[in-house]
PDB file of N, CA and C in Angstrom:
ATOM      1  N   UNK A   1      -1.558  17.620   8.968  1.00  0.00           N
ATOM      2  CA  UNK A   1      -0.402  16.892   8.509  1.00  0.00           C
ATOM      3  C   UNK A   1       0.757  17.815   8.171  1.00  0.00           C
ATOM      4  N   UNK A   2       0.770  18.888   8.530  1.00  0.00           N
ATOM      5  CA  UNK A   2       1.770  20.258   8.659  1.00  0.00           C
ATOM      6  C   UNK A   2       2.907  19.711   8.998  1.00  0.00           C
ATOM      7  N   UNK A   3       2.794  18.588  10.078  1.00  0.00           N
ATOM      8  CA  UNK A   3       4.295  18.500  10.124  1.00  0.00           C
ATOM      9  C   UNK A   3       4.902  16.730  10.290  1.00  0.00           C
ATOM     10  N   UNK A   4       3.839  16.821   9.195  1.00  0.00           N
ATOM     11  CA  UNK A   4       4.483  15.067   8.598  1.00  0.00           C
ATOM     12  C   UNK A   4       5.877  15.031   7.483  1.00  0.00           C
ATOM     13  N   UNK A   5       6.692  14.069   8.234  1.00  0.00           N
ATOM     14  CA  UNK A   5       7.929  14.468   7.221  1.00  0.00           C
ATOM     15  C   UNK A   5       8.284  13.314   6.844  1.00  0.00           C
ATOM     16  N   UNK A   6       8.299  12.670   5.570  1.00  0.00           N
ATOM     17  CA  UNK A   6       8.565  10.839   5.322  1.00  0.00           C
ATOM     18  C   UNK A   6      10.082  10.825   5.208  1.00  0.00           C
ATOM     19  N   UNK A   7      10.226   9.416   5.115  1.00  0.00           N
ATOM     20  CA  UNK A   7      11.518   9.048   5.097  1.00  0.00           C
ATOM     21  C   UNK A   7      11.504   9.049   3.957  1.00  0.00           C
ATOM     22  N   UNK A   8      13.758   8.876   4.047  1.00  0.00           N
ATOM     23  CA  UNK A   8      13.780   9.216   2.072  1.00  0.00           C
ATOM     24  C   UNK A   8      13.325   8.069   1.450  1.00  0.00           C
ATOM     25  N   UNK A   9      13.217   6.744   2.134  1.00  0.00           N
ATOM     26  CA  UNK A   9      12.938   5.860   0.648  1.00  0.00           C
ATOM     27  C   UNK A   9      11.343   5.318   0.732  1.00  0.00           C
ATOM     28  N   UNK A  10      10.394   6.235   1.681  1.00  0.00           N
ATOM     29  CA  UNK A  10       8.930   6.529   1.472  1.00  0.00           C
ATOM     30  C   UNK A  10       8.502   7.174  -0.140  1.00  0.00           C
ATOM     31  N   UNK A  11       7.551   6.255  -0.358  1.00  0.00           N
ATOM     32  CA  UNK A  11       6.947   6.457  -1.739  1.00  0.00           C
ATOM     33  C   UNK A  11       5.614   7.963  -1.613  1.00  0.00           C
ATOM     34  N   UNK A  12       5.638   8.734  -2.167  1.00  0.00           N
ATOM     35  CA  UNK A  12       5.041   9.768  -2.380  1.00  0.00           C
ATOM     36  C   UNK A  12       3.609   9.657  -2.487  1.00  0.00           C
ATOM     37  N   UNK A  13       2.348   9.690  -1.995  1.00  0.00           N
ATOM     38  CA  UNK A  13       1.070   9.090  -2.385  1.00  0.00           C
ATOM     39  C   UNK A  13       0.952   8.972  -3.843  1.00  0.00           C
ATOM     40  N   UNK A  14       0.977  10.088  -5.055  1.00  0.00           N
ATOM     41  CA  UNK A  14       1.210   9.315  -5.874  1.00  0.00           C
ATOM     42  C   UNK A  14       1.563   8.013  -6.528  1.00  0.00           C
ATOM     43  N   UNK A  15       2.443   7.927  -5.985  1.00  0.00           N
ATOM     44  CA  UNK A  15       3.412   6.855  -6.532  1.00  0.00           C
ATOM     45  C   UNK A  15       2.611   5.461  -5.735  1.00  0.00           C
ATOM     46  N   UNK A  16       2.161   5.542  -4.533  1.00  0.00           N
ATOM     47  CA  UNK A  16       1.559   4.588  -4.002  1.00  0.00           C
ATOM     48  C   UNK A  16       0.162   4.459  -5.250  1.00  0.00           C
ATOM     49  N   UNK A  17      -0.365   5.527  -4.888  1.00  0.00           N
ATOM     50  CA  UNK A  17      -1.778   5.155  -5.758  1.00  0.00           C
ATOM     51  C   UNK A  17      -1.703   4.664  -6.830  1.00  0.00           C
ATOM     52  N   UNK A  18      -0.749   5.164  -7.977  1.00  0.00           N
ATOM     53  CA  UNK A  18      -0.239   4.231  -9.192  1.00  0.00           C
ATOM     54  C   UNK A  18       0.090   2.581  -8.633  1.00  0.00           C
ATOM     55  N   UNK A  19       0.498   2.272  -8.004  1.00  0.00           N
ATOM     56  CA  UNK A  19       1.215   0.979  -7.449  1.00  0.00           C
ATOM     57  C   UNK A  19      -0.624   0.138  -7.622  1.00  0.00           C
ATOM     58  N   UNK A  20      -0.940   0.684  -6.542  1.00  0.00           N
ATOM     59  CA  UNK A  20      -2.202   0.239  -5.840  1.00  0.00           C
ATOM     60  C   UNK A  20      -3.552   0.499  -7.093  1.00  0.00           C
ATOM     61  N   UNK A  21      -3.650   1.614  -7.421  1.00  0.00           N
ATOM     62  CA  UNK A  21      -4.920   0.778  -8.529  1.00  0.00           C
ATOM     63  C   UNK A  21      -4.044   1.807  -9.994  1.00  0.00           C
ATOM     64  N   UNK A  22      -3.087   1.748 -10.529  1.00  0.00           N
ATOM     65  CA  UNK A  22      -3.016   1.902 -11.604  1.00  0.00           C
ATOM     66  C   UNK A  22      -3.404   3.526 -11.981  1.00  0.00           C
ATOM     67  N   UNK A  23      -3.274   4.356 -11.412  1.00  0.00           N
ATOM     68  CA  UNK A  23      -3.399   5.837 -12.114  1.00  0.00           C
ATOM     69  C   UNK A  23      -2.903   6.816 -10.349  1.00  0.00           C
ATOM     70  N   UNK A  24      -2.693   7.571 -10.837  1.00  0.00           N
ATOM     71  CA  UNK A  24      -2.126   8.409  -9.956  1.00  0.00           C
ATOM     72  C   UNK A  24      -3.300   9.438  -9.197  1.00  0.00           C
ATOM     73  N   UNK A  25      -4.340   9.691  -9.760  1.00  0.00           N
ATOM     74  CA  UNK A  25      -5.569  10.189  -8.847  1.00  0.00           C
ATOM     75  C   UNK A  25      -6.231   9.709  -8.668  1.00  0.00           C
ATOM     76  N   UNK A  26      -6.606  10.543  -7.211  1.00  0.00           N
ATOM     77  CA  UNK A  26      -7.443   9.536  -5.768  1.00  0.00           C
ATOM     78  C   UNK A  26      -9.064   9.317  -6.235  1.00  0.00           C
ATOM     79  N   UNK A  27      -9.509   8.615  -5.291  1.00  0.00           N
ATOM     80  CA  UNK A  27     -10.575   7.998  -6.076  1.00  0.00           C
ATOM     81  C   UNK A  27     -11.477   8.215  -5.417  1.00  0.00           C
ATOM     82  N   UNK A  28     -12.788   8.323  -5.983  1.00  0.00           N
ATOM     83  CA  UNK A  28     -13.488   9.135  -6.839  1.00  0.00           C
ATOM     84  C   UNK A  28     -15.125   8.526  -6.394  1.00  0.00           C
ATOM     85  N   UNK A  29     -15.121   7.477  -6.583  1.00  0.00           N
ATOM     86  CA  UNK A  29     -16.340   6.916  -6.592  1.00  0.00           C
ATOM     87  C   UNK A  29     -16.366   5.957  -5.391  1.00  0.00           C
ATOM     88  N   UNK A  30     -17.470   5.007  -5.301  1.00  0.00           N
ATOM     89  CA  UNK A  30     -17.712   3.699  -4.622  1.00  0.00           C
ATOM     90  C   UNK A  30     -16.879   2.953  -4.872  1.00  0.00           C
ATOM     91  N   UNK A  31     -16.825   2.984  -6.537  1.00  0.00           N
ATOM     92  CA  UNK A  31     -15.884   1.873  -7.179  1.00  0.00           C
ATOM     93  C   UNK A  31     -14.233   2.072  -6.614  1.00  0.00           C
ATOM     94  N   UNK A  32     -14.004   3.064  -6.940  1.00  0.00           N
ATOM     95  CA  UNK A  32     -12.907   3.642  -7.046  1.00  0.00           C
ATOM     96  C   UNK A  32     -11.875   3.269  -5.544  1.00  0.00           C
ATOM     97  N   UNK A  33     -12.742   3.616  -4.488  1.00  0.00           N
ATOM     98  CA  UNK A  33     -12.263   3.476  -3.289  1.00  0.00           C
ATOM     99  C   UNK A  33     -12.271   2.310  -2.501  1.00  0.00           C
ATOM    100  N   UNK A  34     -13.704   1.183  -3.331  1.00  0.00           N
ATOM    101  CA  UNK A  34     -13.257  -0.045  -3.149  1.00  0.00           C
ATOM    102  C   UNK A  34     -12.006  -0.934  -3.489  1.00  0.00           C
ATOM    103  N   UNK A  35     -12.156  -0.545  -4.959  1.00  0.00           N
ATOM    104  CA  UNK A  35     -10.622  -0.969  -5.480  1.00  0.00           C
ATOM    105  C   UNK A  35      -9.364  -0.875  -4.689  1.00  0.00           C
ATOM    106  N   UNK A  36      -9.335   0.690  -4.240  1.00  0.00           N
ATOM    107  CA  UNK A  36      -7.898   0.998  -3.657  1.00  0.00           C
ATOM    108  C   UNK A  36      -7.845  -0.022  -2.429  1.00  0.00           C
ATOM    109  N   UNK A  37      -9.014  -0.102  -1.531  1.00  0.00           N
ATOM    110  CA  UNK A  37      -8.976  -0.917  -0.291  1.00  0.00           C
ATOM    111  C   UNK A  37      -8.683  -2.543  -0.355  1.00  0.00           C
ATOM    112  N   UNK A  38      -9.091  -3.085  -1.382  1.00  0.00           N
ATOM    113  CA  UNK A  38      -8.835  -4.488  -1.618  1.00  0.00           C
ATOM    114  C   UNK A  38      -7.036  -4.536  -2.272  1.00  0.00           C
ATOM    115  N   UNK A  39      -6.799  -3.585  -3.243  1.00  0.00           N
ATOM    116  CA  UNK A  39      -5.515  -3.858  -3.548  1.00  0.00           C
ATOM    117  C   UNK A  39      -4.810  -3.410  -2.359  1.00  0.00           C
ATOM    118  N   UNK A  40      -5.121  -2.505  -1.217  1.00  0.00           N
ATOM    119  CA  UNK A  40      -4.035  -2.699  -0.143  1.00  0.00           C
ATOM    120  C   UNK A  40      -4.175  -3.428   0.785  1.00  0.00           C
ATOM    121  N   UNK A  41      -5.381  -4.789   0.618  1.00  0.00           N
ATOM    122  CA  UNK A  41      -5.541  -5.555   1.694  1.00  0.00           C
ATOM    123  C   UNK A  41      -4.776  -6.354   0.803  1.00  0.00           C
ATOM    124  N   UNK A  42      -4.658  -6.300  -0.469  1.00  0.00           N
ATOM    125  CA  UNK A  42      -3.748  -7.565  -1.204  1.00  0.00           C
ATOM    126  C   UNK A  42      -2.178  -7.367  -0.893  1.00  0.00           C
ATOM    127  N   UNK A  43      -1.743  -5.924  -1.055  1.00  0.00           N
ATOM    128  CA  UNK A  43      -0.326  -5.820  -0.941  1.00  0.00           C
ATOM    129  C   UNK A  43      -0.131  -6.076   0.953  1.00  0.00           C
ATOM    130  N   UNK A  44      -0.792  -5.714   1.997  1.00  0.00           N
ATOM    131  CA  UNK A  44      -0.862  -5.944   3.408  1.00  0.00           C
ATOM    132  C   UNK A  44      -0.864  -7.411   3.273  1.00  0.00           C
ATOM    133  N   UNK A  45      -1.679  -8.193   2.936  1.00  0.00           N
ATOM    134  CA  UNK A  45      -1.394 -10.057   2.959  1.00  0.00           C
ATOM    135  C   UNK A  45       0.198 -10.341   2.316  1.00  0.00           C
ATOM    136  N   UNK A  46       0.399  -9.652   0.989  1.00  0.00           N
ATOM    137  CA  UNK A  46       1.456 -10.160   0.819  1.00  0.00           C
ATOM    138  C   UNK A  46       2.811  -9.632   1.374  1.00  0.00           C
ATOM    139  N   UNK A  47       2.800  -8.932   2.225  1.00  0.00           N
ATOM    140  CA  UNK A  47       3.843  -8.590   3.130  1.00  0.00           C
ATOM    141  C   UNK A  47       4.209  -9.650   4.258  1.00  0.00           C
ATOM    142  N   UNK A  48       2.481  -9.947   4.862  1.00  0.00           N
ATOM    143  CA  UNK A  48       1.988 -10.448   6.200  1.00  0.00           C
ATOM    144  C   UNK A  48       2.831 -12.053   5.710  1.00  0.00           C
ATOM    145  N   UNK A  49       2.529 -12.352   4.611  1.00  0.00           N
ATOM    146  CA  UNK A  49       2.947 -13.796   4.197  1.00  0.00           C
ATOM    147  C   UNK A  49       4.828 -13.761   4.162  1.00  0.00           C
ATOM    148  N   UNK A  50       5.159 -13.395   3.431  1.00  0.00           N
ATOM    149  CA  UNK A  50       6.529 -12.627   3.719  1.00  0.00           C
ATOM    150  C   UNK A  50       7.423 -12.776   5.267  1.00  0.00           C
ATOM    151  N   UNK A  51       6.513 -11.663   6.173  1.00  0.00           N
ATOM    152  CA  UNK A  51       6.955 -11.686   7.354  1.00  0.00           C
ATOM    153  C   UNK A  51       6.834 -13.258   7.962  1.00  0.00           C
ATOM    154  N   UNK A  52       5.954 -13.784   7.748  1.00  0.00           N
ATOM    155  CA  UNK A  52       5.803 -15.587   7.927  1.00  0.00           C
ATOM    156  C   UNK A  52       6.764 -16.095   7.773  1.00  0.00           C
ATOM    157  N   UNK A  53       7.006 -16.486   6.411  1.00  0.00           N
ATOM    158  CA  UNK A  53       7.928 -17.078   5.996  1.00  0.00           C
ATOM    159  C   UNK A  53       9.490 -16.633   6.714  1.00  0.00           C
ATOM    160  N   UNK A  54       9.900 -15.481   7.175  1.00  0.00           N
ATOM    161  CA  UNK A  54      11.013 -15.278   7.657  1.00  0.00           C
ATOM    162  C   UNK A  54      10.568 -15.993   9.177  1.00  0.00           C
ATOM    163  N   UNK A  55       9.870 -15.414   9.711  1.00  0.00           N
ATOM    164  CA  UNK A  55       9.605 -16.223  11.208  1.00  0.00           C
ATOM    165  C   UNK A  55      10.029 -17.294  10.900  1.00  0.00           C
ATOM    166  N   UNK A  56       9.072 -18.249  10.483  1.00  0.00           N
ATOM    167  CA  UNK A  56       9.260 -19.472  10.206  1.00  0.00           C
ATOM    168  C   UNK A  56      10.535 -20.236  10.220  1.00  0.00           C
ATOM    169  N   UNK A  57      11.218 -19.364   9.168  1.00  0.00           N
ATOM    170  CA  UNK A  57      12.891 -19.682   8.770  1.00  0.00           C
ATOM    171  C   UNK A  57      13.631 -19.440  10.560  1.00  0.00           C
ATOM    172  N   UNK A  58      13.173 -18.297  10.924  1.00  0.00           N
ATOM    173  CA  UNK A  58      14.140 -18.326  12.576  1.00  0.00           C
ATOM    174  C   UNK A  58      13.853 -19.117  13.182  1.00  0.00           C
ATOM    175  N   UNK A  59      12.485 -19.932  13.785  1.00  0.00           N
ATOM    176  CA  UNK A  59      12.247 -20.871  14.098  1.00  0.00           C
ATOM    177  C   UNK A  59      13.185 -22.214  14.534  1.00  0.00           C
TER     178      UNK A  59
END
């Protein structure tokens, strides 16, 4: 990842992982990494629903 470069208004993994389960280091356990995966299947649905609703509206 040497030459991964984000955009400026890309969130820092930190800042994601706080978002996503509430503390800023990566995780750790079974638990830990389940958590992160369900809260980004939660924030991925609520985008997915989002993008819907605009379709919808062009429709």
């Amino acid at each position: 990842m040497a030459t991964f470069s984000p955009r400026p208004d890309q969130l820092k993994k930190p800042e994601m992982l706080f978002i996503l389960v509430g503390t800023k280091n990566e995780p750790n356990t079974p638990e830990e990494f389940y958590s992160l995966q369900i809260a980004t299947l939660k924030m991925f649905e609520i985008e997915l629903n989002k993008l819907n609703v605009i379709i919808r509206a062009l429709s």
